[in-house]
PDB file of N, CA and C in Angstrom:
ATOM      1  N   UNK A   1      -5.658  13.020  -6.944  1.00  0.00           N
ATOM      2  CA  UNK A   1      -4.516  12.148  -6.697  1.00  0.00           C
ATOM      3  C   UNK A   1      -4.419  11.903  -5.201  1.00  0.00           C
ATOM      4  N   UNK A   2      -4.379  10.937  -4.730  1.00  0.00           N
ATOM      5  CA  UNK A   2      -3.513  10.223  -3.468  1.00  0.00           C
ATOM      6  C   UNK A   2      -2.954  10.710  -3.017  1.00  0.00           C
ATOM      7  N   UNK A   3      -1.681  11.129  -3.313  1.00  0.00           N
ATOM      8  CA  UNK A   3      -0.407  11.451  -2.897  1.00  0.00           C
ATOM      9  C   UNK A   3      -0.461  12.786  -3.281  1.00  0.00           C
ATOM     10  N   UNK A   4       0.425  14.103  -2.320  1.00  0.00           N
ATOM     11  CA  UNK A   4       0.125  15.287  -3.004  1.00  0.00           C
ATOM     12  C   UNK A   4       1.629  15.616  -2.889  1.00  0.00           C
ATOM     13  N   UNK A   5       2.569  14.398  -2.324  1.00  0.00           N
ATOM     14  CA  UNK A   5       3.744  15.184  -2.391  1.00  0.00           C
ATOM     15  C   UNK A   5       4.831  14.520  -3.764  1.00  0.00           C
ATOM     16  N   UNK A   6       5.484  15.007  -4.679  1.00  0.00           N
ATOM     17  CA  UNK A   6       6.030  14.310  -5.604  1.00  0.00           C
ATOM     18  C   UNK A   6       7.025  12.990  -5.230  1.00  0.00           C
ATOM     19  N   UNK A   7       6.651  12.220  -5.743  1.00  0.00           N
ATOM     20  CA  UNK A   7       7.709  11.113  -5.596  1.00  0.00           C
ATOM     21  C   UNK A   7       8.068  10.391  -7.316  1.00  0.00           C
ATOM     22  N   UNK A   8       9.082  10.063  -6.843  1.00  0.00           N
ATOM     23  CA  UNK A   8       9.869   9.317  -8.378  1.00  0.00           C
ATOM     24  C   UNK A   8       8.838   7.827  -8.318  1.00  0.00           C
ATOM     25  N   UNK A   9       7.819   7.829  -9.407  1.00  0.00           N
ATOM     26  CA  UNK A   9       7.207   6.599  -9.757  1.00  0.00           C
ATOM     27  C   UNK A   9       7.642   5.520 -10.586  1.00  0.00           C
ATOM     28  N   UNK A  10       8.409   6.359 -11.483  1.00  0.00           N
ATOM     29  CA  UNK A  10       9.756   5.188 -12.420  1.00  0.00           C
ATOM     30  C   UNK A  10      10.805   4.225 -11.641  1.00  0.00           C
ATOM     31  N   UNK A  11      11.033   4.712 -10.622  1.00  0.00           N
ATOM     32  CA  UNK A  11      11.688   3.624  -9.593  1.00  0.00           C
ATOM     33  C   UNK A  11      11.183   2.347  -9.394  1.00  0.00           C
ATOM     34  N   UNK A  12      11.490   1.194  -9.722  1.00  0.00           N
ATOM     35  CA  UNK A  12      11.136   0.063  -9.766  1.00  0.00           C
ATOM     36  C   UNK A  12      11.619  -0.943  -8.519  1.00  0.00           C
ATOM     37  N   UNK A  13      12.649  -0.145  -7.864  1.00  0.00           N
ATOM     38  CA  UNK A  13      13.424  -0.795  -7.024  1.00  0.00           C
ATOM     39  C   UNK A  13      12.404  -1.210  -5.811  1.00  0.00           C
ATOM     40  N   UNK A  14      12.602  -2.349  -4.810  1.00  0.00           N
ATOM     41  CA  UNK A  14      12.061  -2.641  -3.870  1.00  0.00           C
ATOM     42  C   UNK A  14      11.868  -1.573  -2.635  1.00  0.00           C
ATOM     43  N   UNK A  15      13.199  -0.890  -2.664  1.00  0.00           N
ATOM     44  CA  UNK A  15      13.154   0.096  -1.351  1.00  0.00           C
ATOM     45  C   UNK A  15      12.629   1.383  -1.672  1.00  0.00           C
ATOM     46  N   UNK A  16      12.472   1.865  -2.933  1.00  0.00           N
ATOM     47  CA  UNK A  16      11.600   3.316  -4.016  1.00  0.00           C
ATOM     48  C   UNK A  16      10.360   2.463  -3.419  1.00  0.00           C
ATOM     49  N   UNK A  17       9.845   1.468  -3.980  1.00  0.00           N
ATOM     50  CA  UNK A  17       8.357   0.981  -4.232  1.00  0.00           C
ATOM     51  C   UNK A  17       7.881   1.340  -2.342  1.00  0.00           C
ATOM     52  N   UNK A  18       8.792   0.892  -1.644  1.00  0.00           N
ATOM     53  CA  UNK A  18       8.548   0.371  -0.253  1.00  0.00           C
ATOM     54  C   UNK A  18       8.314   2.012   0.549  1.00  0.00           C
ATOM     55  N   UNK A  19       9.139   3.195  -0.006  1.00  0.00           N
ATOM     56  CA  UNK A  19       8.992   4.349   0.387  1.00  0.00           C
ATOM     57  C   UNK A  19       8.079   5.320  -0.164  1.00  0.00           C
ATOM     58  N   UNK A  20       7.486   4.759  -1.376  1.00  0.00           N
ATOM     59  CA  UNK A  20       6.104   5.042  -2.035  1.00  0.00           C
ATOM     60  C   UNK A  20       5.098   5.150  -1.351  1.00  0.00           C
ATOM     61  N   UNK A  21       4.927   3.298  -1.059  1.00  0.00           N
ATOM     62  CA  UNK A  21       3.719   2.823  -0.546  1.00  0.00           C
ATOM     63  C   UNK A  21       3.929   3.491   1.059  1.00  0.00           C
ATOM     64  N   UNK A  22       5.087   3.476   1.868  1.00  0.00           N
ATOM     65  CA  UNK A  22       4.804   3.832   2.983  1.00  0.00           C
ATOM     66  C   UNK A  22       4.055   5.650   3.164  1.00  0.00           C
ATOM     67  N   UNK A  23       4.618   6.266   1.698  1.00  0.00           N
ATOM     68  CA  UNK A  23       3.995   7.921   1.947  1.00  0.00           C
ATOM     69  C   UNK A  23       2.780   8.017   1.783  1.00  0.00           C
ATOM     70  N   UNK A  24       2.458   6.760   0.704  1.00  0.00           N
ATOM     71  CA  UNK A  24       0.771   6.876   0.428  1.00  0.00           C
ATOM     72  C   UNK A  24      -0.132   6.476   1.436  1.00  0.00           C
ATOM     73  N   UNK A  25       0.361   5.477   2.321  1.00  0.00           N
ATOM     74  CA  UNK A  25      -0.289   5.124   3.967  1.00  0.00           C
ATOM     75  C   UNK A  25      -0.386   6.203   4.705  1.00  0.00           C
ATOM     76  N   UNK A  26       0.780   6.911   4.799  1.00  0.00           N
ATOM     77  CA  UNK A  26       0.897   7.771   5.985  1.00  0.00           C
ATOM     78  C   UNK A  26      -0.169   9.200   5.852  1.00  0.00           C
ATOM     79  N   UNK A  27      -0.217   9.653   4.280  1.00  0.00           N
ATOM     80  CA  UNK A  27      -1.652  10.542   3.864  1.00  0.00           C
ATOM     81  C   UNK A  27      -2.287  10.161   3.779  1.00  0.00           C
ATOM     82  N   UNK A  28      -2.503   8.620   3.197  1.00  0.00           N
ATOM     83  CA  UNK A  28      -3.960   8.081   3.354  1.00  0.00           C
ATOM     84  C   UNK A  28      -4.993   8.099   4.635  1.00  0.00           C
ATOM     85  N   UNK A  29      -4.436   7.833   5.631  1.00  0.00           N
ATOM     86  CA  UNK A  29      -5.132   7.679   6.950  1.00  0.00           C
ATOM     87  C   UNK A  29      -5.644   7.101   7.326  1.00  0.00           C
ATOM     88  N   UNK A  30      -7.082   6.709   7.889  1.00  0.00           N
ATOM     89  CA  UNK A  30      -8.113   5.445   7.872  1.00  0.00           C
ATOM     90  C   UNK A  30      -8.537   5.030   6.550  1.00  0.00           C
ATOM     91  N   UNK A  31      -8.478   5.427   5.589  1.00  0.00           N
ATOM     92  CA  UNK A  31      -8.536   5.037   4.262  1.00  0.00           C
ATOM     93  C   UNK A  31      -7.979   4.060   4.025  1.00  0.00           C
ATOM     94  N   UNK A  32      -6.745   4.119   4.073  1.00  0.00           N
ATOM     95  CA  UNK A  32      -5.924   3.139   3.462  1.00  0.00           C
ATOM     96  C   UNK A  32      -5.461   3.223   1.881  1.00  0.00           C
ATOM     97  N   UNK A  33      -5.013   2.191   1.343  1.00  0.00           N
ATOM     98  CA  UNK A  33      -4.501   2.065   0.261  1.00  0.00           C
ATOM     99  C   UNK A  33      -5.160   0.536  -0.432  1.00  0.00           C
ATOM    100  N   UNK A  34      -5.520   0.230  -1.500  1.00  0.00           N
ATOM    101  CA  UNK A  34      -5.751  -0.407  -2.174  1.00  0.00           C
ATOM    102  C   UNK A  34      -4.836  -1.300  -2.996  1.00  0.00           C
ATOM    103  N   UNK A  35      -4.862  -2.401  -3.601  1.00  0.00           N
ATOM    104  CA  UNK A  35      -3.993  -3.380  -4.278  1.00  0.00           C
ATOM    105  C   UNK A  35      -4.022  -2.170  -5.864  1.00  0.00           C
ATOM    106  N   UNK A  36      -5.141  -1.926  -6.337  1.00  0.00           N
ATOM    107  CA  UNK A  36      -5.417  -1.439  -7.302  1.00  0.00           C
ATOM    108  C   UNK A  36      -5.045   0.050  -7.498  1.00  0.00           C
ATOM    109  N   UNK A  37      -5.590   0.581  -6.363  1.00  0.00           N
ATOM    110  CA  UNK A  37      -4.418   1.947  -6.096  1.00  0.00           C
ATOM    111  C   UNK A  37      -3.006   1.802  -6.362  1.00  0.00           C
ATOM    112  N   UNK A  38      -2.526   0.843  -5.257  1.00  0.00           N
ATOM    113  CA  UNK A  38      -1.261   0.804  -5.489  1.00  0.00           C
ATOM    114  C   UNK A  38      -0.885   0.747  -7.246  1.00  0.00           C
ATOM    115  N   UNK A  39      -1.295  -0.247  -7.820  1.00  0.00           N
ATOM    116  CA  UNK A  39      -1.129  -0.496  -9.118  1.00  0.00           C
ATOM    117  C   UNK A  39      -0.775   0.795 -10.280  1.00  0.00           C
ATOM    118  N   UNK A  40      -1.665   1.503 -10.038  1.00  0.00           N
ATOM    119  CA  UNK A  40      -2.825   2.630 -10.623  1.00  0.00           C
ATOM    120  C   UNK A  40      -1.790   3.922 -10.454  1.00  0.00           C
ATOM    121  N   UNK A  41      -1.708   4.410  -9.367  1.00  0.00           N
ATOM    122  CA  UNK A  41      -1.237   5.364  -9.009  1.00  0.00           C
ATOM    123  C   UNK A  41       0.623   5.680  -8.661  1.00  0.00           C
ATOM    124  N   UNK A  42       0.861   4.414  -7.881  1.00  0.00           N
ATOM    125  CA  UNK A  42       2.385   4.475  -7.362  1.00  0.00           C
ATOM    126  C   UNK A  42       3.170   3.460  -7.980  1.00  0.00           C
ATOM    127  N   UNK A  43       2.458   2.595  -9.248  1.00  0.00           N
ATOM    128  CA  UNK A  43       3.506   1.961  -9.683  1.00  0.00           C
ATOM    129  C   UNK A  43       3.972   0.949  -9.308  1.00  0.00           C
ATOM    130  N   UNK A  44       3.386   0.309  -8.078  1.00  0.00           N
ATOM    131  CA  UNK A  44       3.872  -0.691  -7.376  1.00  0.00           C
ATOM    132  C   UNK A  44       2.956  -2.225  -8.064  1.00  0.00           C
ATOM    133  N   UNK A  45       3.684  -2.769  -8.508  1.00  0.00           N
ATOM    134  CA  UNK A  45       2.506  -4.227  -9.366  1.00  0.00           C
ATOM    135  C   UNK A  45       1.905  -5.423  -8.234  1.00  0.00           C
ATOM    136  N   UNK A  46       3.009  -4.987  -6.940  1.00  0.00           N
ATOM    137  CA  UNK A  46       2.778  -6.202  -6.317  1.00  0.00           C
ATOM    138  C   UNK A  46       2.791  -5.561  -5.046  1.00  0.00           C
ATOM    139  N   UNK A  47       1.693  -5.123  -4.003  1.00  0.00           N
ATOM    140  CA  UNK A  47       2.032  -4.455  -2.911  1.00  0.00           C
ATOM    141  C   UNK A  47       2.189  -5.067  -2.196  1.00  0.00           C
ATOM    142  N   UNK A  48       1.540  -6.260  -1.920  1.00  0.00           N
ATOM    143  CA  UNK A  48       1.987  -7.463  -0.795  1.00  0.00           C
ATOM    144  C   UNK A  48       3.304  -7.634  -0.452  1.00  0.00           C
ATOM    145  N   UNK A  49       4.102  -7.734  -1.446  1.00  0.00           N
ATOM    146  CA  UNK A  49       5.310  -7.784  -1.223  1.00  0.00           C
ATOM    147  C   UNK A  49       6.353  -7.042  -0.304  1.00  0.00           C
ATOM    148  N   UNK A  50       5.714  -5.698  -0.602  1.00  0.00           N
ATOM    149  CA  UNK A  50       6.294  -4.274  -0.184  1.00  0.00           C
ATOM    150  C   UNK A  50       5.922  -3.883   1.408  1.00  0.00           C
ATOM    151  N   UNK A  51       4.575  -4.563   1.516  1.00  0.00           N
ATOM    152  CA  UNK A  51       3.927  -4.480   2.650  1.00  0.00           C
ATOM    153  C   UNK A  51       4.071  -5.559   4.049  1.00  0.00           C
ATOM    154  N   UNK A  52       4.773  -6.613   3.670  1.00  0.00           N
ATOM    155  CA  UNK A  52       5.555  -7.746   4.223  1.00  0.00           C
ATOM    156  C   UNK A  52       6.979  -6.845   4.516  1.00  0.00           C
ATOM    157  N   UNK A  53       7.553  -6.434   3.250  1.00  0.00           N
ATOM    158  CA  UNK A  53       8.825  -5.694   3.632  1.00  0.00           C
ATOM    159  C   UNK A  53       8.470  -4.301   4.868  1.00  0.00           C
ATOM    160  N   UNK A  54       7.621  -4.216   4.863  1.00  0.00           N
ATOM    161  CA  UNK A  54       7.152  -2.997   6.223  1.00  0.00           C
ATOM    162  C   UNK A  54       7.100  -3.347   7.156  1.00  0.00           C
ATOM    163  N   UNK A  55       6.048  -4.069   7.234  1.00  0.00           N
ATOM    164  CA  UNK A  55       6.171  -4.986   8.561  1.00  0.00           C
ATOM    165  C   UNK A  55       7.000  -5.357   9.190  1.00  0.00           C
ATOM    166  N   UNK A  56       7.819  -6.307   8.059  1.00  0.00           N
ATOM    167  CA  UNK A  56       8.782  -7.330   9.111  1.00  0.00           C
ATOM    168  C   UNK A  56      10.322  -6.572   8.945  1.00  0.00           C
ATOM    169  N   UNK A  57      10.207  -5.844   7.972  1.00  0.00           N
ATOM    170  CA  UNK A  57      12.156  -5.463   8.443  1.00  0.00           C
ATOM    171  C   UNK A  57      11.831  -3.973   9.026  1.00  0.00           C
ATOM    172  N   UNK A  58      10.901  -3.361   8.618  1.00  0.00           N
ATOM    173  CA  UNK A  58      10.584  -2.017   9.380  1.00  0.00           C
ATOM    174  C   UNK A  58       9.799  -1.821  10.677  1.00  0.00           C
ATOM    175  N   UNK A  59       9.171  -2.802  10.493  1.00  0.00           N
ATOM    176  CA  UNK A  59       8.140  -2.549  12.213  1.00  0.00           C
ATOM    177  C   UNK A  59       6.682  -1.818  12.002  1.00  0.00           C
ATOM    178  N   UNK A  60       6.617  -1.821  10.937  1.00  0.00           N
ATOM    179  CA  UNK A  60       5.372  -0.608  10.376  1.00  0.00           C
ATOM    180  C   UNK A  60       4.072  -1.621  10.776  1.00  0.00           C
ATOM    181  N   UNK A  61       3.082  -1.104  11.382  1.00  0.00           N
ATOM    182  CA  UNK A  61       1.913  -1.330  12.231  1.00  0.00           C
ATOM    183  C   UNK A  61       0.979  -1.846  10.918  1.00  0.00           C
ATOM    184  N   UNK A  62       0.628  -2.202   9.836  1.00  0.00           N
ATOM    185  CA  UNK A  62       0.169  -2.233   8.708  1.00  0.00           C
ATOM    186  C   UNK A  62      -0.653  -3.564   8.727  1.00  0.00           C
ATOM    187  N   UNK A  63      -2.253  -3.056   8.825  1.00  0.00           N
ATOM    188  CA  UNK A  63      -3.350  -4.262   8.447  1.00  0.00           C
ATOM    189  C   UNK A  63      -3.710  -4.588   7.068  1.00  0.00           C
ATOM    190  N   UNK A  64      -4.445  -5.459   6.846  1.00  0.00           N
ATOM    191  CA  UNK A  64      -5.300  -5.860   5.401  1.00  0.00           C
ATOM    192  C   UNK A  64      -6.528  -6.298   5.702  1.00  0.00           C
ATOM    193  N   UNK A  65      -7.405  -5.506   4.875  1.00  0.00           N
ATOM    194  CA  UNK A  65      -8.893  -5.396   4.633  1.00  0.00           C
ATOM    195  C   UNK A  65      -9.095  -6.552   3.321  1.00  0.00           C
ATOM    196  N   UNK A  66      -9.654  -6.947   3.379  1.00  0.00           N
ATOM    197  CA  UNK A  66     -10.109  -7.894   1.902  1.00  0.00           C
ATOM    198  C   UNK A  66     -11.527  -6.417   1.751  1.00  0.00           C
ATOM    199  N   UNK A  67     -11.576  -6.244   0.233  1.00  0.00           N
ATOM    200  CA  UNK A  67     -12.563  -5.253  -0.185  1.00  0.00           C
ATOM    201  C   UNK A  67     -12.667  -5.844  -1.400  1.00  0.00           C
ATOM    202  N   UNK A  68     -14.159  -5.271  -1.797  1.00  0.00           N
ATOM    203  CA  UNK A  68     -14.020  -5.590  -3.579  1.00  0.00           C
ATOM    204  C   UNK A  68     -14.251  -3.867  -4.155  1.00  0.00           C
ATOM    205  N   UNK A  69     -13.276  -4.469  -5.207  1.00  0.00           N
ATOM    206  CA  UNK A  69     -12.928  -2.671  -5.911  1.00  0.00           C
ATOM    207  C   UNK A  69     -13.305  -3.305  -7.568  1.00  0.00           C
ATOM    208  N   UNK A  70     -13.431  -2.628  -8.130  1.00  0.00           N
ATOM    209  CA  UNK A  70     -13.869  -2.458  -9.713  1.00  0.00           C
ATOM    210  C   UNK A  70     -12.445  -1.926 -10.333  1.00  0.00           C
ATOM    211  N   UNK A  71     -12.031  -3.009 -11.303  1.00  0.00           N
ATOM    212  CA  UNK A  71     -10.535  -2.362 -12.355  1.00  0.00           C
ATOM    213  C   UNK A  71     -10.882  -1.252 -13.442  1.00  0.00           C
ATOM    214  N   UNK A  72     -10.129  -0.991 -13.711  1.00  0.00           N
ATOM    215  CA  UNK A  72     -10.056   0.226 -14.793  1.00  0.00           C
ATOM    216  C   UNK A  72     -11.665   0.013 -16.135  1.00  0.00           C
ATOM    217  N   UNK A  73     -11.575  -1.836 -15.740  1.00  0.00           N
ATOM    218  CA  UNK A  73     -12.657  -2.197 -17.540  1.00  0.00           C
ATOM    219  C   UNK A  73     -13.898  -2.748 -16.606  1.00  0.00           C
ATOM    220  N   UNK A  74     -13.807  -2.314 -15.660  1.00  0.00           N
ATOM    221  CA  UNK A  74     -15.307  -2.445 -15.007  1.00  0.00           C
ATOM    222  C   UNK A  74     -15.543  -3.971 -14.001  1.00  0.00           C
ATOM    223  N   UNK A  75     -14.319  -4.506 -14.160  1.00  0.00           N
ATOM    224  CA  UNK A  75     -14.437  -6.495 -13.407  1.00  0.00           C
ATOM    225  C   UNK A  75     -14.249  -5.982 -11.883  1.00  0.00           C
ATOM    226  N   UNK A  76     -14.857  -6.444 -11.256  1.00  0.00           N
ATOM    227  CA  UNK A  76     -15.210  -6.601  -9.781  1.00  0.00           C
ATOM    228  C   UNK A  76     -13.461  -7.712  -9.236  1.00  0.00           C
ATOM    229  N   UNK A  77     -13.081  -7.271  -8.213  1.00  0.00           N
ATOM    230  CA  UNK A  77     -12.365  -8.015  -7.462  1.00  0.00           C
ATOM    231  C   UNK A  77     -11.823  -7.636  -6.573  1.00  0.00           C
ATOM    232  N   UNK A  78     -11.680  -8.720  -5.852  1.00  0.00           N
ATOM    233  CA  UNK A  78     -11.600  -9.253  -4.209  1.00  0.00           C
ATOM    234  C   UNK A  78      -9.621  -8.732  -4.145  1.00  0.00           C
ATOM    235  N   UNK A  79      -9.590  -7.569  -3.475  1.00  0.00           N
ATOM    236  CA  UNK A  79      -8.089  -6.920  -3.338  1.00  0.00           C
ATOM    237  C   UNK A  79      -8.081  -6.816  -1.638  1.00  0.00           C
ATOM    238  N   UNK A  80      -6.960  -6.381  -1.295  1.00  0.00           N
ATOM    239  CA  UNK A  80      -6.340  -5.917  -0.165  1.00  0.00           C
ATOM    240  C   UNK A  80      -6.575  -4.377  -0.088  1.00  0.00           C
ATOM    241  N   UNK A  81      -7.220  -3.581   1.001  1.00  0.00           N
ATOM    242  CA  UNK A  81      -6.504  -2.655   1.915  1.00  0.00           C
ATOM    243  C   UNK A  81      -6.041  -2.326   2.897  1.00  0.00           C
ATOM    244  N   UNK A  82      -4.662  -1.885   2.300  1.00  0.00           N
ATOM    245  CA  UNK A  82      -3.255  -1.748   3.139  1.00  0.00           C
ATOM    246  C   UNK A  82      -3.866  -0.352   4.311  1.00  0.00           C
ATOM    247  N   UNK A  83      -3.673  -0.830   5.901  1.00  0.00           N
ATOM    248  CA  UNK A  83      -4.200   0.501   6.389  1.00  0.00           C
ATOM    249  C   UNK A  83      -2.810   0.613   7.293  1.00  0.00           C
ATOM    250  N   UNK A  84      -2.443   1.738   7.520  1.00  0.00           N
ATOM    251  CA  UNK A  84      -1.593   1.648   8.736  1.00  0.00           C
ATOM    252  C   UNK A  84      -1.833   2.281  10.184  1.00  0.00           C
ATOM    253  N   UNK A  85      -1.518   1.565  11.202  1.00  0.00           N
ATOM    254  CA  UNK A  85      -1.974   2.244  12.309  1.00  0.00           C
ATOM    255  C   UNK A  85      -0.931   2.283  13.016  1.00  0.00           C
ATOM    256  N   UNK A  86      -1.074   3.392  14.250  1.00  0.00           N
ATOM    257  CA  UNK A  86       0.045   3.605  15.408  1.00  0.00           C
ATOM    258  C   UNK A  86       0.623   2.090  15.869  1.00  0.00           C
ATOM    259  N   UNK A  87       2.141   2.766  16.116  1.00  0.00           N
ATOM    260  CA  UNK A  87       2.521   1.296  17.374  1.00  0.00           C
ATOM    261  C   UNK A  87       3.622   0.661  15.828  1.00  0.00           C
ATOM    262  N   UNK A  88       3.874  -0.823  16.523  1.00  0.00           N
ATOM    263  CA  UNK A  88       4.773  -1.167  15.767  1.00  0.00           C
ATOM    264  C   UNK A  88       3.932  -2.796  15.494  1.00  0.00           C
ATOM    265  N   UNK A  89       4.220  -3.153  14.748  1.00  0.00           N
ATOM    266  CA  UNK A  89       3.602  -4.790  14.098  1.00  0.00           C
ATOM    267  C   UNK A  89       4.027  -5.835  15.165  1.00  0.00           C
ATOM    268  N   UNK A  90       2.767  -6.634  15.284  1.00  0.00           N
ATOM    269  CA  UNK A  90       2.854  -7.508  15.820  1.00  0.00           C
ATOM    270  C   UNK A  90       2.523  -8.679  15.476  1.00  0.00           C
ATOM    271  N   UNK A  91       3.412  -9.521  14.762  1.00  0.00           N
ATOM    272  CA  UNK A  91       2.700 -11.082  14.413  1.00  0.00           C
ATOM    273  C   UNK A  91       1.494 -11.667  14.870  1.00  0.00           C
ATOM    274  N   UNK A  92       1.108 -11.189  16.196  1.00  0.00           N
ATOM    275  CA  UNK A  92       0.393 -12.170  16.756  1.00  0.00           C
ATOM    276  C   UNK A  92      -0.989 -11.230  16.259  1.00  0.00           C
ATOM    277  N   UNK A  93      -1.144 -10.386  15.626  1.00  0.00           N
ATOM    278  CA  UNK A  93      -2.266  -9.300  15.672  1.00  0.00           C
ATOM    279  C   UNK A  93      -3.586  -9.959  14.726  1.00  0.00           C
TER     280      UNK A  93
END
């Protein structure tokens, strides 16, 4: 597992999803996080969303990788990884 510390995954709410994805960044490390991870593991259906909400109302330093990852039934596709780095976000980055 990803994450080794418990978090409530039944939370559907924007600011649960948003404090999810930010714990799974912060253990992830240079790794990052995946669209499909996210999916998979924390429950989150739509991380883009969550990851816009980091950025811009939190300040969270957070890039995107285009990668191709393999789904659960074996289909190849073109996802996001979410990485986070020191410092605070900068539009212009």
């Amino acid at each position: 597992m990803i994450n080794s510390r418990p978090v409530e995954i039944a939370n559907t709410a924007a600011k649960a999803q948003c404090f999810r994805l930010l714990t799974a960044l912060e253990e992830a490390g240079d790794r990052g996080i995946s669209t499909l991870e996210a999916r998979d593991y924390f429950n989150i259906l739509a991380p883009a969303p969550r990851v816009h909400e980091l950025r811009w109302d939190h300040g969270k330093n957070i890039i995107t990788r285009r990668v191709k990852e393999y789904n659960a039934q074996g289909h190849p596709h073109l996802v996001g990884r979410y990485i986070l780095l020191p410092g605070a976000w900068r539009a212009q980055q």
